[in-house]
Protein backbone atom coordinates (compact mmCIF):
# COMPACT_ATOMS: atom_id res chain seq x y z
CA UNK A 1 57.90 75.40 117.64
CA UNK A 2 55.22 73.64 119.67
CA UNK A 3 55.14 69.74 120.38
CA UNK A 4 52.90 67.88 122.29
CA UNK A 5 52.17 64.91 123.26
CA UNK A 6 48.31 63.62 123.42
CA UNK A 7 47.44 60.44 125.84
CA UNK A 8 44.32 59.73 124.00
CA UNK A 9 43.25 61.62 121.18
CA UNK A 10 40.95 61.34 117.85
CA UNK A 11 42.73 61.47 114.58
CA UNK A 12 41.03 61.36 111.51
CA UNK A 13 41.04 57.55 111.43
CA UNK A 14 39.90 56.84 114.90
CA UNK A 15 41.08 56.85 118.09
CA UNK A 16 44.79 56.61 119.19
CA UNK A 17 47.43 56.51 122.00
CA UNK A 18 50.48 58.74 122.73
CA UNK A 19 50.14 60.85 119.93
CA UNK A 20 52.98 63.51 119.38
CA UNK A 21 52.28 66.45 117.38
CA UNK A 22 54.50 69.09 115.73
CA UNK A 23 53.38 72.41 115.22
CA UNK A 24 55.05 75.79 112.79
CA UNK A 25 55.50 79.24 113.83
CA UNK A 26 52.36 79.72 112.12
CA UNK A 27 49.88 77.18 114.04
CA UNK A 28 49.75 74.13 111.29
CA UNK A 29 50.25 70.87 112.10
CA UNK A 30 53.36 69.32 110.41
CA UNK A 31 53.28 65.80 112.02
CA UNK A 32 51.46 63.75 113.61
CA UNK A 33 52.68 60.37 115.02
CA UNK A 34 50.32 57.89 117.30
CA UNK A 35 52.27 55.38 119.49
CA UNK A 36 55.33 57.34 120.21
CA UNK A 37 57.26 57.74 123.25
CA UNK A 38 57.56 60.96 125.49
CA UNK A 39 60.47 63.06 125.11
CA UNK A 40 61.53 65.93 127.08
CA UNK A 41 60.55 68.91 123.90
CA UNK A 42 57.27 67.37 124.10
CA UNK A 43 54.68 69.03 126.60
CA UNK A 44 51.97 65.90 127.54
CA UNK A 45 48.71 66.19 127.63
CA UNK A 46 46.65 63.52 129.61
CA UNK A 47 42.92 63.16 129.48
CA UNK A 48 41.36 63.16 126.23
CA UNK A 49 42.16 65.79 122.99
CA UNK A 50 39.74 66.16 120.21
CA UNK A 51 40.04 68.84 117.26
CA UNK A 52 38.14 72.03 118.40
CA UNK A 53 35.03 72.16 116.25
CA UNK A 54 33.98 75.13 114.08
CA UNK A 55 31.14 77.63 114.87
CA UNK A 56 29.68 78.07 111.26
CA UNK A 57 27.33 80.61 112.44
CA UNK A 58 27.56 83.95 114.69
CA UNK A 59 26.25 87.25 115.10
CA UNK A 60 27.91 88.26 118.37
CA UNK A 61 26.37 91.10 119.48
CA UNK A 62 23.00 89.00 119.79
CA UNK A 63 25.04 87.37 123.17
CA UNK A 64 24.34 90.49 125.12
CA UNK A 65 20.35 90.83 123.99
CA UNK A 66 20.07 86.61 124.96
CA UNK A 67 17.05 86.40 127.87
CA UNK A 68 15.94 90.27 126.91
CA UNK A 69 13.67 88.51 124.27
CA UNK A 70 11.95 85.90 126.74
CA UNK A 71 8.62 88.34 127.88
CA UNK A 72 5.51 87.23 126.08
CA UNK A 73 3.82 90.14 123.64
CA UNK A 74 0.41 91.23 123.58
CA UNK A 75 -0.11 89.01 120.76
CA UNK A 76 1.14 85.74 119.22
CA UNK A 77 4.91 85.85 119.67
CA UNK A 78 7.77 84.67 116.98
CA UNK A 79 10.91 84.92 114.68
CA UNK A 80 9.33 88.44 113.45
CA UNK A 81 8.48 89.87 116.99
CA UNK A 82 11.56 88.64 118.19
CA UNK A 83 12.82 90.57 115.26
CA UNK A 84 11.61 93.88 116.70
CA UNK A 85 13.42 93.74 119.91
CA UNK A 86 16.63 92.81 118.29
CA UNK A 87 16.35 95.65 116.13
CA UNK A 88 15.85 98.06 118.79
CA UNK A 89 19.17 96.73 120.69
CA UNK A 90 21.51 96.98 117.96
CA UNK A 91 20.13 100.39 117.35
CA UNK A 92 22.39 101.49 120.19
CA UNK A 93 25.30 99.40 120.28
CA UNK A 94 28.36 102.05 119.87
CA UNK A 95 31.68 100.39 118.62
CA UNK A 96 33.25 99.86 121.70
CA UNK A 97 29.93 97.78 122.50
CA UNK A 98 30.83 95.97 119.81
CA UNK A 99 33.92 94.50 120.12
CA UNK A 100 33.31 94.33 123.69
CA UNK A 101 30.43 91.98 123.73
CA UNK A 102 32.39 89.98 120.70
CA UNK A 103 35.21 89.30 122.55
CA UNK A 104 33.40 87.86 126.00
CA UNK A 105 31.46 85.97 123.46
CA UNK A 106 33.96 84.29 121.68
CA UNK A 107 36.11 83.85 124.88
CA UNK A 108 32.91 81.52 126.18
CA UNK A 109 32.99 79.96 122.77
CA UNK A 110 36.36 78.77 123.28
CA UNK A 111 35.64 77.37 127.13
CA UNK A 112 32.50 75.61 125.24
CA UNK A 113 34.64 73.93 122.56
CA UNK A 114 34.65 76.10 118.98
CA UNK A 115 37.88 77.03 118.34
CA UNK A 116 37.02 79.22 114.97
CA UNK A 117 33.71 80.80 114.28
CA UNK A 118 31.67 82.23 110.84
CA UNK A 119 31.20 86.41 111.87
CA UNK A 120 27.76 86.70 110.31
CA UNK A 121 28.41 90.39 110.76
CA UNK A 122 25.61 92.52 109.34
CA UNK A 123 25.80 95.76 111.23
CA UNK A 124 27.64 98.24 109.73
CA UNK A 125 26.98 101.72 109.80
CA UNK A 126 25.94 104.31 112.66
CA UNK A 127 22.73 104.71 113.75
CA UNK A 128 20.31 105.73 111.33
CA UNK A 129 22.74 104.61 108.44
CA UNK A 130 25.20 107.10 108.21
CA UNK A 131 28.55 105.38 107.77
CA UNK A 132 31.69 105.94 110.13
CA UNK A 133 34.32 107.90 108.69
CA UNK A 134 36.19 104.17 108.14
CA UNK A 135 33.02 102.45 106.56
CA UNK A 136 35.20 98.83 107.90
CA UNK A 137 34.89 100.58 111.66
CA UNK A 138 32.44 97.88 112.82
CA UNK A 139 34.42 95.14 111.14
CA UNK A 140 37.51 96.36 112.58
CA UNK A 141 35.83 95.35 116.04
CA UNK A 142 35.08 92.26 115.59
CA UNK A 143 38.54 91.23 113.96
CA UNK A 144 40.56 93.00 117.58
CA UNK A 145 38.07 91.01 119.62
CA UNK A 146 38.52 87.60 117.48
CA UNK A 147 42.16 88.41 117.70
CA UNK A 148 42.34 89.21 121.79
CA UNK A 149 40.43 86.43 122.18
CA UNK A 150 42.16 83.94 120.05
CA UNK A 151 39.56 82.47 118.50
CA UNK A 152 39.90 81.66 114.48
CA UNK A 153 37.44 83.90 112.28
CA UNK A 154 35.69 83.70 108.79
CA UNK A 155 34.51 87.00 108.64
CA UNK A 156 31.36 87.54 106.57
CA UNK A 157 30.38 91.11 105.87
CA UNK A 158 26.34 90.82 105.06
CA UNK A 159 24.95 92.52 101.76
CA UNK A 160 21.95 93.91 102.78
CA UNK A 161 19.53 96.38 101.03
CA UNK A 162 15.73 95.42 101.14
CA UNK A 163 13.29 95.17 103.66
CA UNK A 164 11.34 92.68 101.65
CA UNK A 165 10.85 90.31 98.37
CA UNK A 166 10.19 92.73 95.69
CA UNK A 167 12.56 94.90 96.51
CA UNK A 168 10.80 96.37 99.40
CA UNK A 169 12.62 100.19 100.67
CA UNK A 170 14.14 99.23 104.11
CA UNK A 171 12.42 100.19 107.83
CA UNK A 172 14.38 102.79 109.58
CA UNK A 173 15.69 100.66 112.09
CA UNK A 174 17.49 98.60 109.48
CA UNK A 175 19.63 101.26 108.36
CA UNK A 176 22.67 100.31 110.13
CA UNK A 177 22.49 96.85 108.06
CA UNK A 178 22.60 98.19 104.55
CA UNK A 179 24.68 98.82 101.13
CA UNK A 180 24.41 99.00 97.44
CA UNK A 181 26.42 96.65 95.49
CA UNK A 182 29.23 99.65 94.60
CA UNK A 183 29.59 100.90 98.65
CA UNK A 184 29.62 96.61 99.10
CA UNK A 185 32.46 95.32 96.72
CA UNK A 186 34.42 98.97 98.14
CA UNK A 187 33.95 97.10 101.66
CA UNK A 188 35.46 93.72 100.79
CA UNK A 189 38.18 95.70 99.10
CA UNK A 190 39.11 97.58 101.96
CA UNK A 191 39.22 94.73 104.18
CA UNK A 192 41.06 92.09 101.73
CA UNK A 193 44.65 93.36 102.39
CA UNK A 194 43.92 92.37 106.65
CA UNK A 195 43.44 89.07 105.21
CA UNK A 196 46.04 88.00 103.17
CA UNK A 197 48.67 85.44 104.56
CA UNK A 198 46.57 84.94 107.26
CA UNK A 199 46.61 81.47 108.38
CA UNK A 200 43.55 82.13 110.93
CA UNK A 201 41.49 84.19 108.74
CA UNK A 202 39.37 83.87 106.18
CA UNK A 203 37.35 86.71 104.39
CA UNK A 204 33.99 85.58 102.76
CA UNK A 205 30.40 86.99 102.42
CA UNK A 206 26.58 86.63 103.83
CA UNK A 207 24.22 87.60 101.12
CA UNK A 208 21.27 88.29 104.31
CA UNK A 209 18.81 86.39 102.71
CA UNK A 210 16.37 86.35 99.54
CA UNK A 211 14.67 88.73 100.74
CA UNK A 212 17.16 91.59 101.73
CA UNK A 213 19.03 91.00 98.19
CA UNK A 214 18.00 91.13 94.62
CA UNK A 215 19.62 88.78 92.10
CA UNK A 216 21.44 91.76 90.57
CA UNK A 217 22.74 92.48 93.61
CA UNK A 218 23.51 88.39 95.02
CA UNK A 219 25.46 88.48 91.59
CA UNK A 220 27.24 91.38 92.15
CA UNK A 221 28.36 90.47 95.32
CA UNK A 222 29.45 87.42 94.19
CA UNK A 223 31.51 89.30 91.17
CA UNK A 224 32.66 91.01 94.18
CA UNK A 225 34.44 88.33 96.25
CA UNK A 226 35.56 86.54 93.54
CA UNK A 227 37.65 89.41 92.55
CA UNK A 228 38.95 88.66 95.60
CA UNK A 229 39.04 85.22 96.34
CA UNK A 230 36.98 82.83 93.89
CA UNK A 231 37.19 80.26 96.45
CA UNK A 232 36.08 82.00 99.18
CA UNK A 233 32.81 81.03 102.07
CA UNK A 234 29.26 82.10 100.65
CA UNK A 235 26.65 81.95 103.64
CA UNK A 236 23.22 83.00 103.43
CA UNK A 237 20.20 82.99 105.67
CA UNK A 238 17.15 80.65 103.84
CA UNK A 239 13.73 78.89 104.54
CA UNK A 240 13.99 79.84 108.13
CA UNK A 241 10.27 80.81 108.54
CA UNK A 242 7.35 79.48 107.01
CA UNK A 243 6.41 83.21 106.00
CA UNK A 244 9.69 83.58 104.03
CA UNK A 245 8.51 80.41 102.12
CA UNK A 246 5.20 81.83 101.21
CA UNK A 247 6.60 85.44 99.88
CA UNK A 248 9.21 83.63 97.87
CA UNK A 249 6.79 81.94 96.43
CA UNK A 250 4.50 84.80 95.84
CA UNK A 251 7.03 86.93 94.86
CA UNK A 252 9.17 84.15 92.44
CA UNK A 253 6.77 80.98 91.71
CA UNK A 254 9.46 79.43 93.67
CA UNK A 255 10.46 78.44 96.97
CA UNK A 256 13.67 79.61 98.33
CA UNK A 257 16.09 77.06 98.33
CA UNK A 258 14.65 75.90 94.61
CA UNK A 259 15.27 79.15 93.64
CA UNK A 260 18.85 79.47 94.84
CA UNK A 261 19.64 76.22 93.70
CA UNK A 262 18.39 76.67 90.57
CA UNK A 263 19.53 80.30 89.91
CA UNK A 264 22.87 80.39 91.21
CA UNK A 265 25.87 78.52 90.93
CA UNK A 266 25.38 76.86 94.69
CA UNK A 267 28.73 74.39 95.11
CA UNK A 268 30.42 73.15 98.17
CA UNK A 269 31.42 77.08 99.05
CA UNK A 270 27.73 77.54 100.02
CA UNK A 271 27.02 77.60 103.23
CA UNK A 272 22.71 77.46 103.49
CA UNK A 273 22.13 78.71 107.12
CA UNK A 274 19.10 76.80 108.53
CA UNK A 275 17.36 75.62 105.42
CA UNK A 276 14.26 74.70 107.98
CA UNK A 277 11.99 74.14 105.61
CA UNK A 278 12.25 71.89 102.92
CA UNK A 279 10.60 69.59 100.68
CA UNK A 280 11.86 66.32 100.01
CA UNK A 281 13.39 67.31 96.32
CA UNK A 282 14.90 70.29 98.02
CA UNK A 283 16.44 67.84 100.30
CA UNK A 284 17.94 66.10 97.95
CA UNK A 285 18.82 68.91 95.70
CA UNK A 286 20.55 70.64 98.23
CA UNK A 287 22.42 67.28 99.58
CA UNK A 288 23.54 67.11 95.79
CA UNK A 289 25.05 70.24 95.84
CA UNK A 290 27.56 69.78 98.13
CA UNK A 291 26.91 72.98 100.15
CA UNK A 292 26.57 72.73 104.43
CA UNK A 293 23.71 73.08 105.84
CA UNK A 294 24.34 75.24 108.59
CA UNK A 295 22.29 74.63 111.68
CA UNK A 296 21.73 76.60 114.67
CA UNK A 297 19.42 74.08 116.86
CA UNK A 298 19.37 76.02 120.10
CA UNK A 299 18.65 79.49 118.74
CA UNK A 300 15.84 77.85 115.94
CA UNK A 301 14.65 76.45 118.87
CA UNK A 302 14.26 79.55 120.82
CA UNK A 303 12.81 81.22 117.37
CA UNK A 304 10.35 78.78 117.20
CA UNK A 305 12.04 78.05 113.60
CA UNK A 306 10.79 73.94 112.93
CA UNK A 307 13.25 71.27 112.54
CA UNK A 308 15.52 70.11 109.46
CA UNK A 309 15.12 66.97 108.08
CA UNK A 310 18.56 66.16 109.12
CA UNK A 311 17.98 62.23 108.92
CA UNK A 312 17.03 62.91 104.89
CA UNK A 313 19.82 65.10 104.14
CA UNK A 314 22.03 62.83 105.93
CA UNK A 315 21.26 59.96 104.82
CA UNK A 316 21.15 61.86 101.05
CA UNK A 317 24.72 62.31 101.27
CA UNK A 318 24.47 66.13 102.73
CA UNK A 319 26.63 68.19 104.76
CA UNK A 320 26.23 69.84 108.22
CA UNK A 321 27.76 72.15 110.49
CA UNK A 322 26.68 73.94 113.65
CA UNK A 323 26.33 77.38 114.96
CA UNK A 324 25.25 79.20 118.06
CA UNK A 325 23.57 82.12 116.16
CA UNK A 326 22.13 84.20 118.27
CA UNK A 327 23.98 82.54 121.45
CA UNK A 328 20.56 82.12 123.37
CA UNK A 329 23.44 79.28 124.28
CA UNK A 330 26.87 78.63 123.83
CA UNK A 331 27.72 74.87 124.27
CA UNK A 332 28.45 72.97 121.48
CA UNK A 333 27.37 69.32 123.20
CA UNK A 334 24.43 71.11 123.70
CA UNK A 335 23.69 71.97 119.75
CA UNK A 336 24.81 68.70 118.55
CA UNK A 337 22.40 67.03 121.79
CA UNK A 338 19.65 69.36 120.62
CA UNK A 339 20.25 68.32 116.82
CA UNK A 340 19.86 64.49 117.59
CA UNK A 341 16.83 64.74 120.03
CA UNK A 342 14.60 66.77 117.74
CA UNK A 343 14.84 64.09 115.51
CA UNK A 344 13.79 62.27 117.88
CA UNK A 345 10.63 63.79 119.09
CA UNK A 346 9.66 64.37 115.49
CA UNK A 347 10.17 60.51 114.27
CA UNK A 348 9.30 59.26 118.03
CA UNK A 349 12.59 57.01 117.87
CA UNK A 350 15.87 56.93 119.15
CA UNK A 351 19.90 56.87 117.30
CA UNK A 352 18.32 58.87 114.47
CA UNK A 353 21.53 60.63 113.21
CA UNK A 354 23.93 57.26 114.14
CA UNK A 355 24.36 56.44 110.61
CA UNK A 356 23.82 52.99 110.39
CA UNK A 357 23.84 50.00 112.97
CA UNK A 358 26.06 50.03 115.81
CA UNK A 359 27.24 53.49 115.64
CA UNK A 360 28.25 56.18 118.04
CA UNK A 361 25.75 58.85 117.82
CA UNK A 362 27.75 61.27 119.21
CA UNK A 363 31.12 60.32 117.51
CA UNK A 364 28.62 60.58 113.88
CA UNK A 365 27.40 64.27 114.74
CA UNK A 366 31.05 65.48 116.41
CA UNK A 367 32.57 64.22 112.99
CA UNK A 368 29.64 65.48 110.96
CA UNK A 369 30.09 68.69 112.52
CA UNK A 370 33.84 69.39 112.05
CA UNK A 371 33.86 68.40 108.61
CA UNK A 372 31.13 70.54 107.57
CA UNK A 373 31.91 73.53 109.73
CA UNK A 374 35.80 73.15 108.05
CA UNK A 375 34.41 73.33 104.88
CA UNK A 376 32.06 76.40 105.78
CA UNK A 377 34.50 78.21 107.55
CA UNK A 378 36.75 77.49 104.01
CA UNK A 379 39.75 76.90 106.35
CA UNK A 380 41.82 73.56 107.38
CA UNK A 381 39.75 72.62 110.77
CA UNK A 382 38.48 70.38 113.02
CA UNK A 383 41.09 67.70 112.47
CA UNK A 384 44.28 66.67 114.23
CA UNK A 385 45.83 65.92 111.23
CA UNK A 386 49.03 67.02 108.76
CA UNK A 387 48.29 70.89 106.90
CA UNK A 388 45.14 71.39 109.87
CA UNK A 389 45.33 74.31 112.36
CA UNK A 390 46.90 73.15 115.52
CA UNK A 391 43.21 73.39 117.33
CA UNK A 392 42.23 71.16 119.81
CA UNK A 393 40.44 70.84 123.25
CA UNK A 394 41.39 68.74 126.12
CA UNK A 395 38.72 66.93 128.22
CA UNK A 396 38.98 65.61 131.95
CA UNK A 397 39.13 62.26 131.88
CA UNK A 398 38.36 62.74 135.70
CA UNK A 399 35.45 64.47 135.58
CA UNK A 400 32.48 62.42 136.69
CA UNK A 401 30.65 62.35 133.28
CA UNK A 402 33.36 61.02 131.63
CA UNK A 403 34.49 58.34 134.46
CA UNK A 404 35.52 55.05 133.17
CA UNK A 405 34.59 55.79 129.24
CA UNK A 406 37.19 55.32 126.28
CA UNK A 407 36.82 56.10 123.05
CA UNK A 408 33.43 56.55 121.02
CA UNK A 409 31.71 56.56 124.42
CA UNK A 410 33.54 59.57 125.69
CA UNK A 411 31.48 61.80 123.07
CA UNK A 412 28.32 60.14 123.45
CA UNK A 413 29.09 60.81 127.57
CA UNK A 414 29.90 64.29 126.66
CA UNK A 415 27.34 65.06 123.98
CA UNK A 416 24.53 63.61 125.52
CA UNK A 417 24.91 63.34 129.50
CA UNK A 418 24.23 66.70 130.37
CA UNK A 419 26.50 68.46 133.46
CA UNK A 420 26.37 71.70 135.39
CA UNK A 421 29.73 72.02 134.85
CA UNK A 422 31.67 71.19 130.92
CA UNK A 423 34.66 68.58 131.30
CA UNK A 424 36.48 70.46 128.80
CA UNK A 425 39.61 71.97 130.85
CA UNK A 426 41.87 73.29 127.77
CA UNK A 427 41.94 74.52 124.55
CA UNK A 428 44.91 75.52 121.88
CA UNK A 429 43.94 77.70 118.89
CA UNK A 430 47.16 77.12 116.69
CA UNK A 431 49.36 75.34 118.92
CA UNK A 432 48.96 78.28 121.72
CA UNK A 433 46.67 77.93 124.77
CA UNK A 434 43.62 80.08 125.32
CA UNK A 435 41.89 78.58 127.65
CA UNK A 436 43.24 76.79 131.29
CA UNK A 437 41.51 74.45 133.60
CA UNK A 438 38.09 75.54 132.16
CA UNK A 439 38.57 79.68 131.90
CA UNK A 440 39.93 81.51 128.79
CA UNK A 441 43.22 83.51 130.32
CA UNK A 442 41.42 86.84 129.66
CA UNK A 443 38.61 85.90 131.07
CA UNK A 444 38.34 88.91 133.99
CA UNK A 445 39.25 90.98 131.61
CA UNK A 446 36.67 90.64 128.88
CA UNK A 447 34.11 90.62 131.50
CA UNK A 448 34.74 93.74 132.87
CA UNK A 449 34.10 95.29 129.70
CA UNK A 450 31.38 93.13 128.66
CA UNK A 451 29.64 94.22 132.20
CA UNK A 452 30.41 98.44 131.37
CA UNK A 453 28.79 97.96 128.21
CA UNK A 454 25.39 96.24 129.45
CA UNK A 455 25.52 98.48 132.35
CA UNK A 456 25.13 101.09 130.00
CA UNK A 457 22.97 99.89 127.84
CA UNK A 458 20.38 99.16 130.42
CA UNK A 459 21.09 102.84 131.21
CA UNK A 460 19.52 104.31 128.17
C-alpha cells in the first residue's frame, strides 16, 4: 500500500511540513500525519503537493473542434453560430474518435492539474440518430479513455429531446443527442452495474438544459437516477445566453433559474452549469440552495457568455466549482485567473474574490474550487485528508515562478503569474502516478491516436 511523504503540502487546515500519508489498495487516504520523520516505506516528495482539483464540467470531444470555431461569419457571430459548427463536427465523430480525443484530453487535464472530471456526455447515438447495437457504445468510450488515462470520472449521460422551449421537434443534426424518458432510464440502467464499488466513479445525470427537456421528462429522469442512486450528481446547463432567458420567460413567465428553483427539488446535488445570468434574488436563491455553480470562465469567455456575479454569490454563502467545457483551454490556474480578473474588469477593482481583508486570493478560489467541484463530482476530492482519494499534484518549488514563495503565496504565484511552461511536475490519481516531470506516461501514445483521428477528420 502506498506511503508518501510530502515536504510541504496543504491539508485541510492549512499548510504543513513533512506530511506522511497512507494510502489502501483502493486509492483512499487512511492517514495523514504532518511533522513526521522519513522512513524508508515512505517515498518523499519535495517541492510543494496540493489535492488535485476537480473538473466539474467536460464535453471532451469539443478538445479536437477548439480553434476550428475562431473564423468570423458573414454576420454577427455567437454562442448559437458557434453552435452550428459544433454540430457539424460531432456529426462525424465515429467511436474510435471518441474515445480517442477523450483520452488525449483528459491526459492534458491531468498535466494541467484536475485529477477527476464531470463527462457532460451528450452524444449518443450514430449519425442521424439511429442507436448502436449497444445503445451505452459512446459511453463505453469515454469510461476506457477515463480509465487509460487515469483520470477520476462522474459520468453524466445528457437527457435530451427538444430543440426548443415548448417542446420544439429537434433539427436533424441533433439527432445523435437525443432520448425519450423510457430509452433514458434503460441507459442509466445499463450502465449502473460498471459503477458499483467503484471508488473512482460516479454515475449521475445532465438534464441538457430547459430547453431540450420538458418537466415530465426532468422528472422522469430524476425518478430515473434515483432508482439508482438517490444521492447521485444532477448537472444541468442554465441562463447561459441572454436568448435562453428571454424564451424561458416567454415560454414559462419565468426565468430559468427561478423556474428550476422553484419547480424542482434543487439541493446541494445540483450542479447549475454557468448560471450567467442572474438577478440579484436568483443570486441569492440559488446561494441558498446549496447547489455549485459550475463555471467554465475560459470557454464563456470564448462564447461570449457574460460574467457571474461571483462576488454576490460568494459573498451570499454560494458554492463554486470550475470546468474547462469546451477546452478552448485546459489550465486550471488559468480558469480560476480568468474567474478573479473578470471581476475585476466588471467592478474596476482588485482582490474581488479574497474573501475578506488580508486574504490569499488564490488560496480563496483553489479552496473554493475543490470544495465545490468535490461536491459536484459527488465523490471524496480535492483534499489531502482521511476517507479522500489519494489525488494530489506536485509543484516545482524550483521553477522560476514559484522561486522563494511559501505557503499562500505559492498559489497566488501559480494562479496568477502566468508562465509558458506549468510548474506542476507530478500528479497521483489514487495513490498511483500518472503524470512525471510534467508529461502523463501515455502521453506518445494518446497522441498518436488523437493525431489519426483529426487527420481524418480534416479528410472528409
Amino acid at each position: 500500500m502506498p506511503r508518501f511523504l510530502l515536504r510541504h503540502a496543504l491539508l485541510p487546515d492549512g499548510w504543513h511540513d513533512d506530511v506522511r500519508v497512507e494510502v489502501d489498495a483502493a486509492g483512499t487516504i487512511t492517514a495523514v500525519t504532518p511533522e513526521s520523520a522519513a522512513t524508508p516505506d515512505a517515498e518523499r516528495l519535495d517541492g510543494v503537493v496540493l489535492p488535485g482539483l476537480p473538473n466539474l464540467h467536460s464535453h471532451a470531444f469539443q478538445r479536437a473542434m477548439a480553434g476550428l470555431a475562431e473564423r468570423s461569419g458573414p454576420g454577427a457571430d455567437s454562442f448559437w453560430t458557434w453552435r452550428e459548427t459544433m454540430y457539424r463536427f460531432a456529426g462525424r465523430l465515429t467511436p474510435a474518435d471518441i474515445e480517442a480525443i477523450a483520452a488525449q484530453l483528459y491526459a492534458e487535464m491531468l498535466q494541467a492539474g484536475y485529477t477527476a472530471v464531470a463527462e457532460f456526455h451528450y452524444v449518443h447515438h450514430q449519425a442521424g440518430g439511429t442507436p448502436y447495437d449497444d445503445p451505452a457504445e459512446l459511453s463505453w468510450r469515454v469510461l476506457a479513455a477515463a480509465e487509460a488515462a487515469g483520470i477520476g470520472l462522474t459520468h453524466l449521460p445528457v437527457l435530451y429531446r427538444y430543440a426548443g422551449f415548448g417542446n420544439r421537434e429537434p433539427q436533424e443534426r441533433q439527432r445523435r443527442f437525443l432520448h425519450d424518458s423510457e430509452a433514458y432510464g434503460r441507459l442509466l440502467q445499463q450502465l449502473a452495474p460498471a459503477f458499483r464499488d467503484r471508488a473512482d466513479r460516479r454515475l449521475g445525470i445532465a438534464p441538457h438544459s430547459l430547453r431540450a427537456v420538458s418537466p415530465v421528462m426532468l422528472r422522469d429522469g430524476l425518478a430515473a437516477l434515483d432508482a439508482i442512486d438517490p444521492a447521485a450528481p444532477v448537472h444541468i446547463h442554465i441562463a447561459e445566453q441572454t436568448a435562453e432567458v428571454d424564451n424561458c420567460l416567454a415560454a414559462t413567465g419565468s426565468r430559468p433559474v427561478d423556474w428550476l428553483l422553484s419547480t424542482m427539488p434543487v439541493d446541494a446535488r445540483w450542479c447549475l452549469v454557468h448560471a450567467t445570468h442572474l438577478t440579484d434574488s436568483e443570486c441569492a436563491a440559488l446561494a441558498a440552495s446549496g447547489a455549485v455553480a459550475g463555471l467554465c470562465p475560459t470557454t464563456e469567455a470564448n462564447l461570449g457568455d457574460g460574467l457571474f456575479p461571483a462576488q454576490a454569490f460568494l459573498a451570499a454563502g454560494g458554492r463554486i466549482g470550475i470546468g474547462s467545457d469546451s477546452h478552448i483551454s485546459v489550465d486550471a490556474a488559468e480558469e480560476l485567473r480568468l474567474l478573479e480578473y473578470g471581476q475585476r474588469l466588471f467592478r474596476r477593482s482588485r482582490s474581488l474574490l479574497a474573501g475578506g481583508p488580508d486574504r490569499s486570493t488564490g488560496r480563496a478560489l483553489f479552496d473554493a474550487a475543490c470544495r465545490g467541484g468535490a461536491q459536484a463530482l459527488g465523490r471524496p476530492l480535492g483534499a489531502i485528508a482521511v476517507g479522500h482519494r489519494a489525488d494530489f499534484l506536485r509543484l516545482d518549488d524550483e521553477a522560476p515562478v514559484l522561486a522563494a514563495k511559501r505557503g499562500d503565496a505559492l498559489l497566488d504565484a501559480w494562479i496568477f503569474a502566468g508562465q509558458p511552461t506549468t510548474p506542476i511536475r507530478d500528479v497521483w490519481v489514487g495513490g498511483r502516478k500518472v503524470v512525471e516531470n510534467g508529461r502523463h506516461i501515455r502521453s506518445g501514445e494518446f497522441a498518436a491516436r488523437y493525431r489519426q483521428s483529426l487527420r481524418r477528420l480534416a479528410e472528409e
